[in-house]
Protein backbone atom coordinates (compact mmCIF):
# COMPACT_ATOMS: atom_id res chain seq x y z
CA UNK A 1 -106.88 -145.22 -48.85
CA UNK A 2 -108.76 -142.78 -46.82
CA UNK A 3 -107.16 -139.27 -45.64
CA UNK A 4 -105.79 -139.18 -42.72
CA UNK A 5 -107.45 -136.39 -40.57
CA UNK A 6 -104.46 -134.40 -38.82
CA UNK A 7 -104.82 -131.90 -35.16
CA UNK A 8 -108.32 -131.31 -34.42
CA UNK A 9 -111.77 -133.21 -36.19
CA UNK A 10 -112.75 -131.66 -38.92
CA UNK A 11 -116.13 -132.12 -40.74
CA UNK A 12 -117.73 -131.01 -43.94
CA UNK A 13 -121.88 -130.85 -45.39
CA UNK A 14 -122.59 -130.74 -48.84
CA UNK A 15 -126.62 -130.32 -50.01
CA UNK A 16 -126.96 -132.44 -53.33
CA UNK A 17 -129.51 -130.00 -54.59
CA UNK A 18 -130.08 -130.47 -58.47
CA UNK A 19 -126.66 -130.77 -59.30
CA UNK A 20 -126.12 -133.44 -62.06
CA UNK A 21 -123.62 -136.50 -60.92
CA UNK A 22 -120.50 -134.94 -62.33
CA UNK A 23 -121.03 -131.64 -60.59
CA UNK A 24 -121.86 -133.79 -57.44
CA UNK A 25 -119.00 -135.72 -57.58
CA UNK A 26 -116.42 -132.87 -58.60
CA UNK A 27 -117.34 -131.14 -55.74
CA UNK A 28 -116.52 -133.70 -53.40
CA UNK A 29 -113.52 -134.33 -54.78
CA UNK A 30 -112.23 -130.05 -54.68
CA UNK A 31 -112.44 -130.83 -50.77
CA UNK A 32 -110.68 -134.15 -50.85
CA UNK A 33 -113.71 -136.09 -49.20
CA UNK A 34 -113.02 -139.55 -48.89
CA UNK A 35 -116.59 -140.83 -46.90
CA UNK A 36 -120.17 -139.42 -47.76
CA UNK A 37 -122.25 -139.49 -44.25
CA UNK A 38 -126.20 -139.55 -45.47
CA UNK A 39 -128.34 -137.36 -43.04
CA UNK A 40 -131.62 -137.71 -44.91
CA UNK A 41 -134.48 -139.24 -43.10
CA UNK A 42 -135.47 -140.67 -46.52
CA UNK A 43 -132.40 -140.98 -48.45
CA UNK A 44 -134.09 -141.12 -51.83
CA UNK A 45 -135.25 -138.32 -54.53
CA UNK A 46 -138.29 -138.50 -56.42
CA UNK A 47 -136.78 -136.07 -59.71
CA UNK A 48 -132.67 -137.11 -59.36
CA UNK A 49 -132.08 -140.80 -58.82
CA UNK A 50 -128.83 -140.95 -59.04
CA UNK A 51 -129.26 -139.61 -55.61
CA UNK A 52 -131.38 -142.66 -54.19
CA UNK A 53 -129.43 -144.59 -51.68
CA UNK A 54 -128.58 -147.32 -53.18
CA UNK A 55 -127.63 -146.20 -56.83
CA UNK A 56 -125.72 -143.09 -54.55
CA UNK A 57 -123.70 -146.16 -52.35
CA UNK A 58 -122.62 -147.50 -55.84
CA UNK A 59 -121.55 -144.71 -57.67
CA UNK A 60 -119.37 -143.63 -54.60
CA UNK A 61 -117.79 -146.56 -54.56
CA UNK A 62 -116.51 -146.52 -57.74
CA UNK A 63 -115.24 -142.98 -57.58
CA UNK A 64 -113.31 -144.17 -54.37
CA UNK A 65 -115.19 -142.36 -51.55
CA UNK A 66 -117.14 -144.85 -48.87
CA UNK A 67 -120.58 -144.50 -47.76
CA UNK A 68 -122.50 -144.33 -44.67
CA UNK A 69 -126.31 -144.00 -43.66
CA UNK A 70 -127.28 -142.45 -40.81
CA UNK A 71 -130.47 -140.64 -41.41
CA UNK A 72 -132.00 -142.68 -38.37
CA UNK A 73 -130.14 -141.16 -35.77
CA UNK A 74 -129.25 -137.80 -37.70
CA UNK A 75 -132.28 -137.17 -39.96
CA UNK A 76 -134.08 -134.08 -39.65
CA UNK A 77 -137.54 -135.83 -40.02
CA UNK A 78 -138.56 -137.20 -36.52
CA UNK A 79 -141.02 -140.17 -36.30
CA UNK A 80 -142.41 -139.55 -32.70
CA UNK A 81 -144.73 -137.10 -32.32
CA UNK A 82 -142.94 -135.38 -28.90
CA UNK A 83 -140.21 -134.02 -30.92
CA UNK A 84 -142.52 -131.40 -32.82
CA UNK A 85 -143.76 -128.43 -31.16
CA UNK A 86 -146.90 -126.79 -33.08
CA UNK A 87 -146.44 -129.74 -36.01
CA UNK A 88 -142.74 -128.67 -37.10
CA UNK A 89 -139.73 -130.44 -35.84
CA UNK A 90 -138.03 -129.38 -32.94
CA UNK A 91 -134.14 -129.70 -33.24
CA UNK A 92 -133.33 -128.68 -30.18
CA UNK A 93 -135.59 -131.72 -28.39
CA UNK A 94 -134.42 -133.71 -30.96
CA UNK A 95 -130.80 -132.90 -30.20
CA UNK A 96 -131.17 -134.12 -26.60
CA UNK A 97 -131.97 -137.73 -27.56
CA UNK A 98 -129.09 -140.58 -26.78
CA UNK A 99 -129.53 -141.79 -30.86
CA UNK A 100 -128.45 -138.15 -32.17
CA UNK A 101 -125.56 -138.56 -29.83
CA UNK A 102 -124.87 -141.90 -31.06
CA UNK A 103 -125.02 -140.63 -34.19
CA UNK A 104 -122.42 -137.53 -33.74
CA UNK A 105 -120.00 -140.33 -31.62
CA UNK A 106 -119.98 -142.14 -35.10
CA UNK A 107 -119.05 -139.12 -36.85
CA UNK A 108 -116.22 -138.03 -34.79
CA UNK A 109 -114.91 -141.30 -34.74
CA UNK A 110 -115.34 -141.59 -38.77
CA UNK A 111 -113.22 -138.33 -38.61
CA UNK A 112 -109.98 -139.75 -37.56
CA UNK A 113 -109.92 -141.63 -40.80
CA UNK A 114 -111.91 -140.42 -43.05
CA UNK A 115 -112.33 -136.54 -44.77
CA UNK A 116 -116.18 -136.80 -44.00
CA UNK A 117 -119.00 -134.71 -45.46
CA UNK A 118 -122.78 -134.84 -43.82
CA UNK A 119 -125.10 -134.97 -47.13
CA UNK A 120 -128.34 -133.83 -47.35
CA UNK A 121 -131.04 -132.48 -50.20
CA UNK A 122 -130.79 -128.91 -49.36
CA UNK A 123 -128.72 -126.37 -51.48
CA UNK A 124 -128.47 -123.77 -48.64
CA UNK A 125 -127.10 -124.70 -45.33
CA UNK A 126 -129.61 -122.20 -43.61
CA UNK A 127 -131.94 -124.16 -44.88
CA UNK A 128 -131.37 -127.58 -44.31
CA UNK A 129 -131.25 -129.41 -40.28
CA UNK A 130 -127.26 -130.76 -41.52
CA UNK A 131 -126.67 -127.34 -40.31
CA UNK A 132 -129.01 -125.85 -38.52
CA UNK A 133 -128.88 -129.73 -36.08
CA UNK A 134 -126.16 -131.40 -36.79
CA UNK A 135 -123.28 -129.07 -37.61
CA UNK A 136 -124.21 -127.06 -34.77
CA UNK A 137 -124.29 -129.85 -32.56
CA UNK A 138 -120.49 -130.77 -33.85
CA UNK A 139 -119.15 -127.66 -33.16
CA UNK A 140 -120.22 -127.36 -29.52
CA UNK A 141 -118.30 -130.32 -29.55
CA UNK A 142 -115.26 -128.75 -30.56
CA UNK A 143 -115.64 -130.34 -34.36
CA UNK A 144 -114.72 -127.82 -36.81
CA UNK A 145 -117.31 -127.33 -39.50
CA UNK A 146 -117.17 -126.26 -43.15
CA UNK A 147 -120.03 -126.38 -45.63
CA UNK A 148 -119.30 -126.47 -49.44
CA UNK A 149 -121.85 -124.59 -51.47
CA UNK A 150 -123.12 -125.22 -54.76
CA UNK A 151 -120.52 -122.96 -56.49
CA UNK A 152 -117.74 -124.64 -55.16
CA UNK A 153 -116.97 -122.22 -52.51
CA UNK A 154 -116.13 -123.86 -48.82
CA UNK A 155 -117.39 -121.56 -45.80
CA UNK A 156 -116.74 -122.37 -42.28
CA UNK A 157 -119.72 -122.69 -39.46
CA UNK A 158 -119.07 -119.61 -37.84
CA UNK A 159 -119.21 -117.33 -40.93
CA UNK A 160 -122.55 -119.37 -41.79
CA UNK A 161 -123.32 -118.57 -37.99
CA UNK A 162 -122.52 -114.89 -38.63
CA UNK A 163 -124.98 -114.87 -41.43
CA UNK A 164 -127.86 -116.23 -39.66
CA UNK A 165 -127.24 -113.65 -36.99
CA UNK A 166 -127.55 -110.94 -39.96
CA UNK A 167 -130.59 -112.70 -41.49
CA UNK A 168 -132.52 -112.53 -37.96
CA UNK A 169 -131.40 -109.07 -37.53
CA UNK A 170 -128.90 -110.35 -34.38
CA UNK A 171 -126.02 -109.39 -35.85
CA UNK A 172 -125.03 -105.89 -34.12
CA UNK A 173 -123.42 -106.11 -30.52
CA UNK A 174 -125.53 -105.84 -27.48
CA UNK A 175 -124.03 -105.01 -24.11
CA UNK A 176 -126.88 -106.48 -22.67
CA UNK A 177 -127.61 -110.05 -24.65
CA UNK A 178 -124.37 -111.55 -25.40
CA UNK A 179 -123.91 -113.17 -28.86
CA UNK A 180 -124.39 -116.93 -27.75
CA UNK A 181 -128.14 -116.14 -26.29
CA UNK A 182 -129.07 -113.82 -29.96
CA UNK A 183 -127.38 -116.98 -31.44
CA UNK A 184 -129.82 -119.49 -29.85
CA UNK A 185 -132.87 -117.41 -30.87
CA UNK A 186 -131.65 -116.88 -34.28
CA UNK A 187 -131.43 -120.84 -34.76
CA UNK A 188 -134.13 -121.28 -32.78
CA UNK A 189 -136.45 -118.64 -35.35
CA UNK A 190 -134.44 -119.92 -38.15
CA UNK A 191 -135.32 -123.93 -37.43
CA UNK A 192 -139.08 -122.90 -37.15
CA UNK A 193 -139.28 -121.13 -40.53
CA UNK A 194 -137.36 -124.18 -42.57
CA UNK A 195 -137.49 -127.26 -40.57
CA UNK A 196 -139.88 -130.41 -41.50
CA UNK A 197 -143.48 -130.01 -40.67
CA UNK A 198 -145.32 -132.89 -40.08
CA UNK A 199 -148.55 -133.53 -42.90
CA UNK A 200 -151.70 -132.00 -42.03
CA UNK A 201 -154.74 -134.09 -42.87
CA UNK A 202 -155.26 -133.58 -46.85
CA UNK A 203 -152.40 -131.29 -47.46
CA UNK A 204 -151.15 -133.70 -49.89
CA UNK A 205 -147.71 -134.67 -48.22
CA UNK A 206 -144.93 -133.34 -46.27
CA UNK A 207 -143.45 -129.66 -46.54
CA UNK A 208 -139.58 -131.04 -46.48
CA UNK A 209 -137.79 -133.01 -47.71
CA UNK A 210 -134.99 -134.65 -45.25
């Protein structure tokens, strides 16, 4: 039976990273998820297949937690070429389209039922368009985000928000540009540095991975 979520929506992200199954799976059980929402593009990995969609679907299953894919409307690796700017992807574009809001309407309505966490391939949030996209986009509206990291630790969106505004050198008060607008540009630098770039003719492949 899934959790029931109580008050406001709450949402988590997990990155599955390198982590064995049993370190996967333990993790998602120290936050009580009960449904796995898959944000890759391409929800397979090359070097841990017990991460490929599929074999992923199954194994949740049998530990009790449901599945979902939605890496069509909430993957970080656009197919049409108007939502990259320079060759890498641009969230906020991509953030504007009617699918990614599709896409977050599912989620909030998952929430009411379910103790969701967005998945994606990424260890770091900061590095990885579950937060950096998505999450973000939650929050604005009004879902509360946390992200479990690989040590088992759970950190809320703003604190990872706080973070990025340290990391782009943001993060003291200015009279003059309020927090929300060095926010924006800190996502906005932040997005450019880690978000998918689309193959240049023989570079060999993509430079991401979701």
């Amino acid at each position: 039976m899934p959790i029931m979520s109580t008050g406001s929506s709450e949402v988590f992200t997990i990155g599955h990273s390198t982590h064995l199954w049993e370190r996967f799976i333990a993790l998602l059980r120290s936050a009580n998820i009960t449904a796995v929402a898959d944000v890759r593009t391409s929800p397979y990995s090359r070097h841990h297949p017990h991460f490929n969609r599929e074999d992923l679907r199954e194994e949740l299953r049998l530990d009790g937690i449901s599945y979902v894919f939605l890496g069509k409307e909430l993957g970080g690796r656009p197919s049409e070429h108007r939502f990259y700017c320079d060759g890498v992807a641009d969230y906020e574009k991509m953030a504007q389209t009617a699918e990614f809001s599709k896409g977050l309407d599912r989620i909030i309505e998952g929430a009411k039922k379910y103790r969701i966490a967005l998945m994606c391939s990424e260890r770091d949030p900061l590095d990885c368009h579950r937060c950096l996209l998505v999450s973000r986009a939650l929050e604005q509206r009004g879902v509360r985000v946390s992200h479990i990291l690989d040590r088992g630790n759970i950190v809320s969106h703003a604190e990872i928000e706080d973070t990025l505004l340290k990391l782009s050198g943001r993060d003291t008060d200015d009279f003059f540009v309020p927090r929300s607008e060095r926010l924006a540009t800190a996502y906005r630098e932040r997005a450019r540095r880690v978000a998918f770039a689309e193959p240049q003719p023989g570079s060999g492949g993509p430079m991401a991975a979701e």
